[in-house]
PDB file of N, CA and C in Angstrom:
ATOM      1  N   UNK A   1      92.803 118.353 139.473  1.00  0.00           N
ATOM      2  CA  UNK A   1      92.715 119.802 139.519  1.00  0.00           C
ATOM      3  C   UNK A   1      92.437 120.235 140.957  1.00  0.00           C
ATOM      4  N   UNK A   2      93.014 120.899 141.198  1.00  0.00           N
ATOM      5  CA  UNK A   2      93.381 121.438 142.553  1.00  0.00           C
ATOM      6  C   UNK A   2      92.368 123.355 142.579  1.00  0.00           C
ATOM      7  N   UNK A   3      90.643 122.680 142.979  1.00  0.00           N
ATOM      8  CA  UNK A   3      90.214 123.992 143.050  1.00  0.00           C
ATOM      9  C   UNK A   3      90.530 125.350 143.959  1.00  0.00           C
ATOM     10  N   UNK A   4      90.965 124.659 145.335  1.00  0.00           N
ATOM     11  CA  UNK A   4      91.882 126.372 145.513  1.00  0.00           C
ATOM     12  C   UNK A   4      92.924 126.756 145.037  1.00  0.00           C
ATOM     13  N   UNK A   5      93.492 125.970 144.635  1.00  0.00           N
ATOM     14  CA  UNK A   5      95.044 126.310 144.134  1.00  0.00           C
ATOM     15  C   UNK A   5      94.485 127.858 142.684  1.00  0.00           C
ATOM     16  N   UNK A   6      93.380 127.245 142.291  1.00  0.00           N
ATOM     17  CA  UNK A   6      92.937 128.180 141.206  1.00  0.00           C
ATOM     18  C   UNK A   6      92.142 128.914 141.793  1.00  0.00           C
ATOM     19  N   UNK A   7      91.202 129.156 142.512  1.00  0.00           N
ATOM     20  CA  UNK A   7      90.667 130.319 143.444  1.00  0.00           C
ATOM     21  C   UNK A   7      91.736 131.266 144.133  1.00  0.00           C
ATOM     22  N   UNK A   8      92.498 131.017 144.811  1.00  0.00           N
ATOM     23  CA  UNK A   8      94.008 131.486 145.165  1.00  0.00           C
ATOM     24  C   UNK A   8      94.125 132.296 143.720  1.00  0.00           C
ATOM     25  N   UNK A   9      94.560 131.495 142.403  1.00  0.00           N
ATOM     26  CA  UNK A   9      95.220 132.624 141.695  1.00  0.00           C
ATOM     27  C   UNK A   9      94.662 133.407 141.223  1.00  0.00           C
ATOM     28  N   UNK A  10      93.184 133.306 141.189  1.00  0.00           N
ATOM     29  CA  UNK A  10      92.276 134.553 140.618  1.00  0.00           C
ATOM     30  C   UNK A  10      92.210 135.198 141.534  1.00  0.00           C
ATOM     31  N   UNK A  11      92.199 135.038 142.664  1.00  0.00           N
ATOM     32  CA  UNK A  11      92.349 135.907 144.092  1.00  0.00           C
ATOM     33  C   UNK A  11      93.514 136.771 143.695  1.00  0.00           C
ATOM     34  N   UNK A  12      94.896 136.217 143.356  1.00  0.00           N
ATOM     35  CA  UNK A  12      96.112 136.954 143.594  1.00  0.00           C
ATOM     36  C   UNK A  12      96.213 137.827 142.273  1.00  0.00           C
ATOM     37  N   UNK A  13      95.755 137.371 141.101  1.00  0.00           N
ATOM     38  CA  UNK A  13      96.099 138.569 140.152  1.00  0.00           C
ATOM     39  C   UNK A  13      94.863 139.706 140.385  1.00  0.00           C
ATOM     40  N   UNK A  14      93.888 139.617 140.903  1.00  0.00           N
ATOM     41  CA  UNK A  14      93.069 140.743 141.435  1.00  0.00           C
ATOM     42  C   UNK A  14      93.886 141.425 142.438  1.00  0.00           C
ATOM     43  N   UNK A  15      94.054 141.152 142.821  1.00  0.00           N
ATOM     44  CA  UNK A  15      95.305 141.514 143.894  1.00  0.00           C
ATOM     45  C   UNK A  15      96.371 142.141 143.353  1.00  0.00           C
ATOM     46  N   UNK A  16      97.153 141.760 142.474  1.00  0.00           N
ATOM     47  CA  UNK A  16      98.073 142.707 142.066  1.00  0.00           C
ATOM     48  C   UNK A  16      97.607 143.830 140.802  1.00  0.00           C
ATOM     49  N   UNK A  17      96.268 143.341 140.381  1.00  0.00           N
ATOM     50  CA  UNK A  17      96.193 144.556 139.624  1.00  0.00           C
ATOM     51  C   UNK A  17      95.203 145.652 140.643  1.00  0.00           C
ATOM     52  N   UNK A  18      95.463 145.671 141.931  1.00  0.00           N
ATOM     53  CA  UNK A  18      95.354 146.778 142.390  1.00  0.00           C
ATOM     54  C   UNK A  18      95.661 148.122 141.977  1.00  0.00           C
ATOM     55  N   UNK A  19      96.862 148.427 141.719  1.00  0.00           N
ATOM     56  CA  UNK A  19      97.629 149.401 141.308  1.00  0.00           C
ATOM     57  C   UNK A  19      96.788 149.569 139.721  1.00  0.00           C
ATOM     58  N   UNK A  20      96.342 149.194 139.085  1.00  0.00           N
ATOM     59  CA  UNK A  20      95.947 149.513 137.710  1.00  0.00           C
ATOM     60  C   UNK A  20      94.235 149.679 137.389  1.00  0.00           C
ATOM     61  N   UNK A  21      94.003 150.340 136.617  1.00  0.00           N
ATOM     62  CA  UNK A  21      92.227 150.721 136.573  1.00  0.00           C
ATOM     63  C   UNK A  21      91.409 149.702 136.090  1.00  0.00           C
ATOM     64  N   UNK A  22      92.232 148.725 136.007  1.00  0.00           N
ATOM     65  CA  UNK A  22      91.255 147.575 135.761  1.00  0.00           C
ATOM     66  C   UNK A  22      91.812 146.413 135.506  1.00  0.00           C
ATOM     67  N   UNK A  23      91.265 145.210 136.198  1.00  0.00           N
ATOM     68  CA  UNK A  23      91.877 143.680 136.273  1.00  0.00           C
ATOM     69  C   UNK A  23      92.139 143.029 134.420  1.00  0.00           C
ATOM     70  N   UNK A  24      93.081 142.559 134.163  1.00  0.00           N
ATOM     71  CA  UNK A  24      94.147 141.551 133.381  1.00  0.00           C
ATOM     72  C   UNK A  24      92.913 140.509 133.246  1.00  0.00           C
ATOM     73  N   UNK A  25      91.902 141.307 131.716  1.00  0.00           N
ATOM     74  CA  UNK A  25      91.040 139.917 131.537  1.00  0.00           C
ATOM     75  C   UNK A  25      91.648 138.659 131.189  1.00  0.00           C
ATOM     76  N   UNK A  26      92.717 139.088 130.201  1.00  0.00           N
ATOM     77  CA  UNK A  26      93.468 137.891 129.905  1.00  0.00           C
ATOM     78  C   UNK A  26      94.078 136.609 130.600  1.00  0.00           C
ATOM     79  N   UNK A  27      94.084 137.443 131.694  1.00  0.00           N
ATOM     80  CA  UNK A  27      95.119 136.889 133.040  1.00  0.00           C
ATOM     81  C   UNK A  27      93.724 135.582 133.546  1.00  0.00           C
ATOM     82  N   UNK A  28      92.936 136.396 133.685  1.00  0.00           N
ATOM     83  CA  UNK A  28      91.336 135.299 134.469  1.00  0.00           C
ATOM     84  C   UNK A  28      90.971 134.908 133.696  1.00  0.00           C
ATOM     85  N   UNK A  29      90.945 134.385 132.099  1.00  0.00           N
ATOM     86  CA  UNK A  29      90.357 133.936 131.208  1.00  0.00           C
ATOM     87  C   UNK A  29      90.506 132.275 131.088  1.00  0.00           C
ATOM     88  N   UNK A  30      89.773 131.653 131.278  1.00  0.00           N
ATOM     89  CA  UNK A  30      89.674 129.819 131.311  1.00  0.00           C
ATOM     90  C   UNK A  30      91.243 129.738 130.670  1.00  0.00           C
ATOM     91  N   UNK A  31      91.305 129.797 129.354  1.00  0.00           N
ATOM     92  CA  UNK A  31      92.224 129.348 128.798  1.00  0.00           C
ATOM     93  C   UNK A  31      93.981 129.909 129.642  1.00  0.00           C
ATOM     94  N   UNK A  32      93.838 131.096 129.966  1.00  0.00           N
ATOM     95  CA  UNK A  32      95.359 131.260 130.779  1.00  0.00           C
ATOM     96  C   UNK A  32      95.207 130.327 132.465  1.00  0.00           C
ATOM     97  N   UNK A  33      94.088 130.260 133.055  1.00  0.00           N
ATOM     98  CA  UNK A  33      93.767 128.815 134.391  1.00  0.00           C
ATOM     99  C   UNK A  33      93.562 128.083 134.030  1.00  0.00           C
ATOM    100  N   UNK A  34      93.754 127.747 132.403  1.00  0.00           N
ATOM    101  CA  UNK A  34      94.238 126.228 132.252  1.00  0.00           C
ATOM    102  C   UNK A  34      92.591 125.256 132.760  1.00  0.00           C
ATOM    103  N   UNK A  35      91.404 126.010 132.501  1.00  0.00           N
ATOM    104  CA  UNK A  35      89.876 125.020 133.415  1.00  0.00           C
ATOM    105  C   UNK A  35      88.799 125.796 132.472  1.00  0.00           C
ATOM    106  N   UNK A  36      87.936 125.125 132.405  1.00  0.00           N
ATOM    107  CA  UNK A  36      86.696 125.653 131.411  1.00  0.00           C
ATOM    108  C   UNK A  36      86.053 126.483 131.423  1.00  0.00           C
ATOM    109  N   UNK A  37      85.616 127.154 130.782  1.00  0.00           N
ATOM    110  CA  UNK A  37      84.535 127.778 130.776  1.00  0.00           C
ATOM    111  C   UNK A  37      83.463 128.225 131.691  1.00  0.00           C
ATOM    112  N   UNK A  38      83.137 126.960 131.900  1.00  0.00           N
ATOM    113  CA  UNK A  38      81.820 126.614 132.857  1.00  0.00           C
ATOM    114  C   UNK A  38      82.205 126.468 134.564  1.00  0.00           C
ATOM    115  N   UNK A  39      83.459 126.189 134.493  1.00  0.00           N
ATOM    116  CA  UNK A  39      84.308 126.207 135.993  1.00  0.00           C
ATOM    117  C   UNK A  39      85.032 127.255 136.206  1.00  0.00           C
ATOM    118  N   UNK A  40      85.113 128.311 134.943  1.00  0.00           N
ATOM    119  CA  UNK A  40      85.268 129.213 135.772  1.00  0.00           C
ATOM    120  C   UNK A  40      84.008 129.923 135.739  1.00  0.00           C
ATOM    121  N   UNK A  41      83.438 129.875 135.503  1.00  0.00           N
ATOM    122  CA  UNK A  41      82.371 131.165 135.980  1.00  0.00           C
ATOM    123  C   UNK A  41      81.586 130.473 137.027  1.00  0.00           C
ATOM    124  N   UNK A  42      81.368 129.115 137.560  1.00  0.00           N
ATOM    125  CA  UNK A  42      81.447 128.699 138.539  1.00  0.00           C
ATOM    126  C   UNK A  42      82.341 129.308 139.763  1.00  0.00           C
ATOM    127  N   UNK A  43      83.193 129.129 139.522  1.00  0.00           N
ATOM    128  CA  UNK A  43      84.258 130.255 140.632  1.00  0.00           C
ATOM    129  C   UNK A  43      84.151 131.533 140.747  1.00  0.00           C
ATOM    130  N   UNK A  44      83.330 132.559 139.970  1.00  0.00           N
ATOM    131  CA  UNK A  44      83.403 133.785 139.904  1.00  0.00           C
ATOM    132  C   UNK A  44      82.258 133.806 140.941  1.00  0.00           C
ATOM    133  N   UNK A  45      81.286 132.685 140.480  1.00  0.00           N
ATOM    134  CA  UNK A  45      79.697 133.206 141.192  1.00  0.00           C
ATOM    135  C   UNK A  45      79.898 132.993 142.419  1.00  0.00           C
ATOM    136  N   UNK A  46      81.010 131.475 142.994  1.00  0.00           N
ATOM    137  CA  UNK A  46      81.548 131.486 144.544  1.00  0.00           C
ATOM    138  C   UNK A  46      81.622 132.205 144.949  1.00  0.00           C
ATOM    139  N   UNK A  47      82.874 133.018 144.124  1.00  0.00           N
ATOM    140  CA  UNK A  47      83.742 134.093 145.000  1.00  0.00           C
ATOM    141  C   UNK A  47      82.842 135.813 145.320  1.00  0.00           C
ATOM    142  N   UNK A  48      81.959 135.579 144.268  1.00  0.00           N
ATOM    143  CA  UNK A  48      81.305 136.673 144.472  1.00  0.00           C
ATOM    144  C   UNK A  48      80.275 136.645 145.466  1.00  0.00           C
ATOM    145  N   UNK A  49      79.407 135.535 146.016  1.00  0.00           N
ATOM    146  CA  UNK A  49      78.454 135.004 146.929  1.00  0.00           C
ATOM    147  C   UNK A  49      79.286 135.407 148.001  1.00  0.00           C
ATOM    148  N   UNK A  50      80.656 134.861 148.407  1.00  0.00           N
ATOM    149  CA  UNK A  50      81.402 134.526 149.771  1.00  0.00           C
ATOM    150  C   UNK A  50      82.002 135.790 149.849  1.00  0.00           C
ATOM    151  N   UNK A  51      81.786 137.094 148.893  1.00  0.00           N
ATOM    152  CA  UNK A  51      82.205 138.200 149.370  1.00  0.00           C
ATOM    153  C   UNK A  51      83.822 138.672 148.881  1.00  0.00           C
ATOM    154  N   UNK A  52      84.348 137.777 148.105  1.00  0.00           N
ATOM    155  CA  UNK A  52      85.848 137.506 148.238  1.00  0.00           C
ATOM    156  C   UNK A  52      85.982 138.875 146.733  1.00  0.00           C
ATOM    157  N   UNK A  53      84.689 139.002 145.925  1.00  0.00           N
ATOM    158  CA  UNK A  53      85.358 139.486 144.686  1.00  0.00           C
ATOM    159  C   UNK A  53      83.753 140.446 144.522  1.00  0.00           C
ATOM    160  N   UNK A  54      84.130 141.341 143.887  1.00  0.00           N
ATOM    161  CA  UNK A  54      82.476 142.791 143.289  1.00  0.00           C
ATOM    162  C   UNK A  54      82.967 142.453 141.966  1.00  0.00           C
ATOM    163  N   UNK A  55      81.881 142.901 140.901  1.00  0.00           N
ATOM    164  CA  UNK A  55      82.231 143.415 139.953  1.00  0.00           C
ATOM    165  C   UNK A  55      81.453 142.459 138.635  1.00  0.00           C
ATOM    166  N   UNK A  56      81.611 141.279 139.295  1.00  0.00           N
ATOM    167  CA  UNK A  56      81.292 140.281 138.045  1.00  0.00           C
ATOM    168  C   UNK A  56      79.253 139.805 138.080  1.00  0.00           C
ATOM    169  N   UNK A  57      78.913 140.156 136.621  1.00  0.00           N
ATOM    170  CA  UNK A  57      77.547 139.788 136.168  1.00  0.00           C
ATOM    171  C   UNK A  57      77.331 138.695 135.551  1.00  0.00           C
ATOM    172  N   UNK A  58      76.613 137.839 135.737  1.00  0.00           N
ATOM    173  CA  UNK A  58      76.360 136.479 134.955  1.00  0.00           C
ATOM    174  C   UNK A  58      74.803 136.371 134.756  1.00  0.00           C
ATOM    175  N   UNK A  59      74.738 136.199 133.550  1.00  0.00           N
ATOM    176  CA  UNK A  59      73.166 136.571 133.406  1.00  0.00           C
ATOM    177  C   UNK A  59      72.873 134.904 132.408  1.00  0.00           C
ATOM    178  N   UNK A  60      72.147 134.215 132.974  1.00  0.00           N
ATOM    179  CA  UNK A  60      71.637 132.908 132.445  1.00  0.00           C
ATOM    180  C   UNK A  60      70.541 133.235 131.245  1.00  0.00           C
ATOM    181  N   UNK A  61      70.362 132.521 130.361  1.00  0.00           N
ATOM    182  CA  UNK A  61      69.361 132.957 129.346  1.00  0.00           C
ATOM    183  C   UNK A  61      68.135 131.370 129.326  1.00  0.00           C
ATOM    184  N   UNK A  62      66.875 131.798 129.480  1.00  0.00           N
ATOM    185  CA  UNK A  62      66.443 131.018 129.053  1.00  0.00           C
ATOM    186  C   UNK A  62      66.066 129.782 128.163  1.00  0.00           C
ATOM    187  N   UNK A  63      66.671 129.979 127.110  1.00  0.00           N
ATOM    188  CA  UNK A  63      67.024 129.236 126.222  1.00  0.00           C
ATOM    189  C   UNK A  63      68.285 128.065 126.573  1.00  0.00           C
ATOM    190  N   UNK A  64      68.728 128.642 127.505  1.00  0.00           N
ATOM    191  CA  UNK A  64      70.497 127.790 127.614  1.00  0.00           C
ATOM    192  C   UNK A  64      71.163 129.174 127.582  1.00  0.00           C
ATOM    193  N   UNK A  65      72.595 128.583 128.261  1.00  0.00           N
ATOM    194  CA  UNK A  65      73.942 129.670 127.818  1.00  0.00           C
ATOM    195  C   UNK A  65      73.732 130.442 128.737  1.00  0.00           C
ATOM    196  N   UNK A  66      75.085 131.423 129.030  1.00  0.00           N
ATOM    197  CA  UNK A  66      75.065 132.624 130.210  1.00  0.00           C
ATOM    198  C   UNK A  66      76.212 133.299 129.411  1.00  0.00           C
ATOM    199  N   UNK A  67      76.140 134.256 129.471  1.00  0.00           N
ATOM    200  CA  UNK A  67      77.250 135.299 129.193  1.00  0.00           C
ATOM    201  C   UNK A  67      77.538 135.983 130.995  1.00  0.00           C
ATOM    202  N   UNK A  68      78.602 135.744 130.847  1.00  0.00           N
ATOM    203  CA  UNK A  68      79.902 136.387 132.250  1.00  0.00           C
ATOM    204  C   UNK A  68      80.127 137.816 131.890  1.00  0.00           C
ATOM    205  N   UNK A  69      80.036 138.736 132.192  1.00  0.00           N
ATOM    206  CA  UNK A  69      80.988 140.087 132.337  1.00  0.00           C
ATOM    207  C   UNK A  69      81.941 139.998 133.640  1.00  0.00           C
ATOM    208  N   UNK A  70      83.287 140.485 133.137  1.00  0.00           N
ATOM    209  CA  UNK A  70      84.142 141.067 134.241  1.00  0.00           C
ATOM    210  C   UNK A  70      84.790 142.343 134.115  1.00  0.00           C
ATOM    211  N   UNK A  71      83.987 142.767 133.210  1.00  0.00           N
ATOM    212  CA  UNK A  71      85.021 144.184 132.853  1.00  0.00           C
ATOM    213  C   UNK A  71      85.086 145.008 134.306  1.00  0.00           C
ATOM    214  N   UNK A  72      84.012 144.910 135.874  1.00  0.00           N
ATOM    215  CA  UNK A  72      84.271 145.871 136.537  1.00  0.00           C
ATOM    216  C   UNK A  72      84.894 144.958 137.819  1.00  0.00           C
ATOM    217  N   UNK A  73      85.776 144.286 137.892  1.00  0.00           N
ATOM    218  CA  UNK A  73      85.499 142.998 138.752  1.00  0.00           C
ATOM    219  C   UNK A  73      87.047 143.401 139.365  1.00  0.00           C
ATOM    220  N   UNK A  74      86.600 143.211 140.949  1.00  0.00           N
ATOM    221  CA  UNK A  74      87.763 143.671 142.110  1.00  0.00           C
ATOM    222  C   UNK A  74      87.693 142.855 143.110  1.00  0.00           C
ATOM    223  N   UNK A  75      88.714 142.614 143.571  1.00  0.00           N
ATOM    224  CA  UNK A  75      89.108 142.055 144.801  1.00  0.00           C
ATOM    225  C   UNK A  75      88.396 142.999 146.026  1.00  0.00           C
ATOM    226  N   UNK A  76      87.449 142.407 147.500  1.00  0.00           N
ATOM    227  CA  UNK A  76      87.254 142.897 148.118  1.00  0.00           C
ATOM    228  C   UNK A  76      88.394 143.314 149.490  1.00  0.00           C
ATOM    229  N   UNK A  77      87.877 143.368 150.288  1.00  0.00           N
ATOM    230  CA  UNK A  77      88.745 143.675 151.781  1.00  0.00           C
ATOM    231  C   UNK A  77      88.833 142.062 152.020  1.00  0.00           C
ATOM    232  N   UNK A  78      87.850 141.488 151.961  1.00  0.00           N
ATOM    233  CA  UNK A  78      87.222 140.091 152.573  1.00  0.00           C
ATOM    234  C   UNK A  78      88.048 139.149 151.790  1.00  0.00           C
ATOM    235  N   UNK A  79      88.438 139.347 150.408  1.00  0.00           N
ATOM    236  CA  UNK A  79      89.074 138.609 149.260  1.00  0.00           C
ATOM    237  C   UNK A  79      90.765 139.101 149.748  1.00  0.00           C
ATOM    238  N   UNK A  80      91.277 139.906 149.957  1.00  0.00           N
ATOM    239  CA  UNK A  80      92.317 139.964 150.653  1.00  0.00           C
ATOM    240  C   UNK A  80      92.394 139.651 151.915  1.00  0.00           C
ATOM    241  N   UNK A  81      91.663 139.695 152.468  1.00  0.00           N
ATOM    242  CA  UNK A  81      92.259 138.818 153.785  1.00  0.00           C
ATOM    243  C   UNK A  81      92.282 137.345 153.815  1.00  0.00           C
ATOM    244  N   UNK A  82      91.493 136.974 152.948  1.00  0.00           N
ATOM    245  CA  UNK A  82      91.821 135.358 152.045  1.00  0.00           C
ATOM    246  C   UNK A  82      93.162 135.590 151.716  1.00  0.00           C
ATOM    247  N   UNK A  83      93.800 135.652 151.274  1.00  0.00           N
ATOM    248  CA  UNK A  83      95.130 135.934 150.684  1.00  0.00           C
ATOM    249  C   UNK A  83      95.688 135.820 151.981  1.00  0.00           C
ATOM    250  N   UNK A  84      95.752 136.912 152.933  1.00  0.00           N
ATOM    251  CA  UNK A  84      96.545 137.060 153.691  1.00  0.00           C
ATOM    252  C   UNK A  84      96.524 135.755 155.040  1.00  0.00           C
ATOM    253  N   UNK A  85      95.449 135.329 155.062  1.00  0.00           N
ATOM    254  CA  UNK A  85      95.415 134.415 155.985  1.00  0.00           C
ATOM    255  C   UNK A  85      95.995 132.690 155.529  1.00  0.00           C
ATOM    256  N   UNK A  86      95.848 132.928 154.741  1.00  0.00           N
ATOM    257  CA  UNK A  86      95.686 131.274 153.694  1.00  0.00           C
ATOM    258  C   UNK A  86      97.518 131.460 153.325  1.00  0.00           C
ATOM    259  N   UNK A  87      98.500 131.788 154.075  1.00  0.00           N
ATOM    260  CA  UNK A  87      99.737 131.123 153.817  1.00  0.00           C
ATOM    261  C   UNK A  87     100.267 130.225 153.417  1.00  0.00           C
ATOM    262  N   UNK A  88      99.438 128.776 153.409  1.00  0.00           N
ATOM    263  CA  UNK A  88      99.985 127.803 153.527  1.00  0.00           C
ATOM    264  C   UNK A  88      99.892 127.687 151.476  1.00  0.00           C
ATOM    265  N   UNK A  89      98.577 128.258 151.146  1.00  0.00           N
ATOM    266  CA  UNK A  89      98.629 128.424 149.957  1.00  0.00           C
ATOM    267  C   UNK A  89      99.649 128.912 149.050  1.00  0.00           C
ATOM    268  N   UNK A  90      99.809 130.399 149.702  1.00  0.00           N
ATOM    269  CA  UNK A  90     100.768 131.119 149.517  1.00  0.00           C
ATOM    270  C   UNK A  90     102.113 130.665 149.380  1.00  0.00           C
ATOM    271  N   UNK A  91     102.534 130.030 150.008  1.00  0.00           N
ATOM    272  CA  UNK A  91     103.826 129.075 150.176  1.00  0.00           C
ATOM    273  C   UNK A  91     103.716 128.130 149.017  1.00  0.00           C
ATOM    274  N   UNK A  92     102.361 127.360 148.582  1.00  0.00           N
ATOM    275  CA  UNK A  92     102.663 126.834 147.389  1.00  0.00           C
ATOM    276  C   UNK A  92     102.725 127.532 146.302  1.00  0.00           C
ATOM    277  N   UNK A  93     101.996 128.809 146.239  1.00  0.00           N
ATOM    278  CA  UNK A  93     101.787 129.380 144.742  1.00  0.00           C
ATOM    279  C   UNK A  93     103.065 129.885 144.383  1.00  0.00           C
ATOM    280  N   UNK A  94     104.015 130.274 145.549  1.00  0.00           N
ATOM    281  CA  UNK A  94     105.139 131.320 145.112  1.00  0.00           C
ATOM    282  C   UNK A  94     106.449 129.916 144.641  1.00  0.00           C
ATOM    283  N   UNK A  95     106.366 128.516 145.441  1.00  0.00           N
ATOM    284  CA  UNK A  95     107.079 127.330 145.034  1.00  0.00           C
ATOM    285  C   UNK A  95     106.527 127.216 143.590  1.00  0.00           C
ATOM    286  N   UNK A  96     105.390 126.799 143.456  1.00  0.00           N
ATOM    287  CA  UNK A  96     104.891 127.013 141.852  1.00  0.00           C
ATOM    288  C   UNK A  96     105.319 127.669 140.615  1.00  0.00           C
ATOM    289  N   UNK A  97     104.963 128.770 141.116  1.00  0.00           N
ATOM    290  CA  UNK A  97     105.016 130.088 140.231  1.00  0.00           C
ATOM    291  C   UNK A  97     106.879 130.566 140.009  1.00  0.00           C
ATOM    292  N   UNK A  98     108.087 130.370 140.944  1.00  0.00           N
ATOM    293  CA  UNK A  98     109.109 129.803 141.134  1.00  0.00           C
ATOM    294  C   UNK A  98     109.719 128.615 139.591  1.00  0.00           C
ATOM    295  N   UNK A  99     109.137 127.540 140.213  1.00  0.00           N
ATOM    296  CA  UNK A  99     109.085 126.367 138.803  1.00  0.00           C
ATOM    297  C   UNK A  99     109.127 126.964 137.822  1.00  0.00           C
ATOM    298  N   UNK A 100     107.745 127.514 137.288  1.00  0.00           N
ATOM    299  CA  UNK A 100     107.535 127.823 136.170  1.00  0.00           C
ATOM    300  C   UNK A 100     108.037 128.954 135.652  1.00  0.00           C
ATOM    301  N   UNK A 101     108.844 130.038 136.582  1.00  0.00           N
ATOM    302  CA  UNK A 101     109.670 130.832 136.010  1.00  0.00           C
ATOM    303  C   UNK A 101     110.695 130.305 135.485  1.00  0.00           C
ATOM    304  N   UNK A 102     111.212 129.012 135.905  1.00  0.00           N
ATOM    305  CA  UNK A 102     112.352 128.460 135.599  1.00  0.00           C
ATOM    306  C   UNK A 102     112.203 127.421 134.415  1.00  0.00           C
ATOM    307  N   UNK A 103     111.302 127.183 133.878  1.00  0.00           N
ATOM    308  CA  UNK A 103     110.520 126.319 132.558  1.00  0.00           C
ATOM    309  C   UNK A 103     110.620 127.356 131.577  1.00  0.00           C
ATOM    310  N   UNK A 104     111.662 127.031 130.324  1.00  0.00           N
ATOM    311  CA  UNK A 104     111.731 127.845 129.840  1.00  0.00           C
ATOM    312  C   UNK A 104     110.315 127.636 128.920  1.00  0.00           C
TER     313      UNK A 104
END
């Protein structure tokens, strides 16, 4: 498993749901990145520490367990210029994403 390759794409569909009032939970949900549960909300708390993403709450419970919210969760300035700098990524996701248009 290739962890930027999947930081990249939660980066990029925040990114394209710019245009819309609110990010494609479906789209960031473990099961459509294909990685767990626990790795992704691992990645949310990254991306939210390093500035890259607002929006997302993770609240740990004493007992065990955390419940994630993303209902308000956006790509920053800082999270796009990740995007924009990181080409080399870019160049793989669109070869990728390419493939799998072509998989029926």
């Amino acid at each position: 498993m290739d962890n930027f390759r999947i930081i990249y794409k939660m980066l990029s569909i925040l990114e394209e749901s710019l245009d819309e009032p609110q990010a494609d939970q479906k789209r960031l949900s473990a099961e459509a990145l294909d990685i767990s549960e626990e790795r992704r909300k691992a990645y949310l708390e990254m991306l939210t520490d390093a500035g890259y993403i607002k929006g997302v709450e993770i609240r740990e419970y004493r007992g065990g367990g955390s419940r994630v919210s993303t209902d308000g969760i956006r790509i920053t300035l800082k999270g796009l210029e990740y995007l924009s700098e990181n080409t080399i990524m870019q160049k793989m996701y669109r070869t990728v994403r390419g493939i799998t248009d072509l998989i029926p």
